[in-house]
Protein backbone atom coordinates (compact mmCIF):
# COMPACT_ATOMS: atom_id res chain seq x y z
CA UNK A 1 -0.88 -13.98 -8.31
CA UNK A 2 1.48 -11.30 -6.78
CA UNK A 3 0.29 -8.56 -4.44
CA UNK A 4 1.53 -5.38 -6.14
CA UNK A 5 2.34 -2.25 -4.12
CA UNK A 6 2.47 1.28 -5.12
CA UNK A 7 3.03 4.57 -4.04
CA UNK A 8 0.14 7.25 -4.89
CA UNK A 9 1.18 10.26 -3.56
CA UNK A 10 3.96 11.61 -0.96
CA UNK A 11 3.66 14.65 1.68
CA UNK A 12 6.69 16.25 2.57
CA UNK A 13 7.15 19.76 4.27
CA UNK A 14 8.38 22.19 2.15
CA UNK A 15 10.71 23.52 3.96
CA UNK A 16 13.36 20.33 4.20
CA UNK A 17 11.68 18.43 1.56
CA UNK A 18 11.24 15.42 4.07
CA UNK A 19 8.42 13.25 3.94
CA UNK A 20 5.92 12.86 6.04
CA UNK A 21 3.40 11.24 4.66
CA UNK A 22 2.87 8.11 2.10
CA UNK A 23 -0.14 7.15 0.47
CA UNK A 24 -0.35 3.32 -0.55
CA UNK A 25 -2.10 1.02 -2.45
CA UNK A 26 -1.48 -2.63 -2.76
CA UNK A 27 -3.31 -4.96 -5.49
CA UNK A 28 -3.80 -8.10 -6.67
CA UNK A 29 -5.94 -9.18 -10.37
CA UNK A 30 -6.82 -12.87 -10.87
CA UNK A 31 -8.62 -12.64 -14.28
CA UNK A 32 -11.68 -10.72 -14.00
CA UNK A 33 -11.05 -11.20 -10.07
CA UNK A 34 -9.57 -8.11 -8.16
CA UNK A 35 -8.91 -7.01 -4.98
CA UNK A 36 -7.20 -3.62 -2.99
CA UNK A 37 -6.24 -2.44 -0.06
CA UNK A 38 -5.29 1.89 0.20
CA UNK A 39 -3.52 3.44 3.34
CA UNK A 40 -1.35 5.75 4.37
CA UNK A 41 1.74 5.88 6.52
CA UNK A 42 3.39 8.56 8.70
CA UNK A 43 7.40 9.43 9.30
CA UNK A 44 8.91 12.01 10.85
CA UNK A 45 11.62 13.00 9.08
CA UNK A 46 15.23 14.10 9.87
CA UNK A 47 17.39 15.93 7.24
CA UNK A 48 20.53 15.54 9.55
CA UNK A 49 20.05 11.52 9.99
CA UNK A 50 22.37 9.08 8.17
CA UNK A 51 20.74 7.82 5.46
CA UNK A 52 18.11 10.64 4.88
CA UNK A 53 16.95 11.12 1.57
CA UNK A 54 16.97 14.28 -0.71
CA UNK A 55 12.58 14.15 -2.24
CA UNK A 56 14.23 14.19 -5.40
CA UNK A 57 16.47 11.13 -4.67
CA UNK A 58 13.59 8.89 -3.56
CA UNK A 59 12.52 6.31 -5.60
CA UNK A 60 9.14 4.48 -5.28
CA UNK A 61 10.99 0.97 -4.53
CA UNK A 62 12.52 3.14 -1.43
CA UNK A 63 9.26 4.94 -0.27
CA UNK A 64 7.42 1.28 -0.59
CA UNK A 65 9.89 -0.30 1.60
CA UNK A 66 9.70 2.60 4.12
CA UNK A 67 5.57 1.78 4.21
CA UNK A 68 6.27 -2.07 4.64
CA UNK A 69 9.37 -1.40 7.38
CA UNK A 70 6.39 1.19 8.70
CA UNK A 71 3.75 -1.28 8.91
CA UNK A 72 5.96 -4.14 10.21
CA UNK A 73 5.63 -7.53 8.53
CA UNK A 74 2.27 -9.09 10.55
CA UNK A 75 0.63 -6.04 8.99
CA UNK A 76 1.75 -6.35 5.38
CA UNK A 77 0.61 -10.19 5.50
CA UNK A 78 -2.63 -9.06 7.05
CA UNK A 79 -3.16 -6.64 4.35
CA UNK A 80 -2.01 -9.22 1.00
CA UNK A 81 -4.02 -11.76 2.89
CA UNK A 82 -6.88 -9.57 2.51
CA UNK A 83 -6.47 -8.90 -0.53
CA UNK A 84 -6.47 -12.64 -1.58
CA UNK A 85 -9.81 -13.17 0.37
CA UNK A 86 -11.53 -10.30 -1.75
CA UNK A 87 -10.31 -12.17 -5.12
CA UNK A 88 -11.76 -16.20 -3.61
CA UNK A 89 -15.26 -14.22 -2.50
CA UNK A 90 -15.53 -12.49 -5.61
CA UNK A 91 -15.02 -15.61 -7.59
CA UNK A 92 -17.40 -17.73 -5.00
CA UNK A 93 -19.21 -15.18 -3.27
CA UNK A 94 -21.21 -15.98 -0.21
CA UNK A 95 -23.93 -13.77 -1.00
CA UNK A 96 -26.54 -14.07 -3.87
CA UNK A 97 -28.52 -11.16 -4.67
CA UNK A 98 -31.44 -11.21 -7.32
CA UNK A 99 -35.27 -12.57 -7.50
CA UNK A 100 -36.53 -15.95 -8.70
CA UNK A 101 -38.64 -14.59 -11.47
C-alpha cells in the first residue's frame, strides 16, 4: 500500500496566472479497503521570484510537492497515517450495526 496524492483543481488569479490555491486529495486502496483524505492549500504567489512558475509550465508532480513543502512533513504523515487507520477499521471495524433477528 502507497498513499497516492493528487491534484484536483488549481486557483490562480487571472491576471499573473499565479496560483493561489491547490485542492488535494491523497488515497490509499487495500482490496475492497479504502481510505481519503481532501484539502486544500494556500500560496501567495510572486511572478518576479526566482523559480516562479508560468500556470502552463506547472506540472502536477510540482503543484503536489508545493502542498507537501506547504503542509510540512508532521502533517503529511498525519494525513497518510490517517488514511491507513480508515483502511485497518474498515477491514476490522469497531462498530457493529444490525439486529439479532
Amino acid at each position: 500500500m502507497a498513499v497516492t496524492w493528487e491534484i484536483s483543481t488549481l486557483e490562480r488569479n487571472s491576471s499573473d496566472d499565479g496560483v493561489i490555491v491547490a485542492h488535494w486529495r491523497a488515497s490509499d486502496v487495500d482490496g475492497d479497503h479504502s481510505g481519503s483524505s481532501y484539502g486544500t492549500c494556500g500560496f501567495t504567489p510572486d511572478s518576479s521570484a526566482d523559480g516562479y512558475t508560468a500556470y502552463s509550465d506547472i506540472t502536477e508532480a510540482q503543484a503536489i510537492g508545493w502542498v507537501k513543502d506547504s503542509m510540512g512533513e508532521e502533517a503529511v504523515t498525519g494525513v497518510e497515517d490517517s488514511i491507513a487507520a480508515q483502511i485497518a477499521d474498515s477491514k476490522a471495524p469497531a462498530l457493529a450495526i444490525g439486529t439479532p433477528w
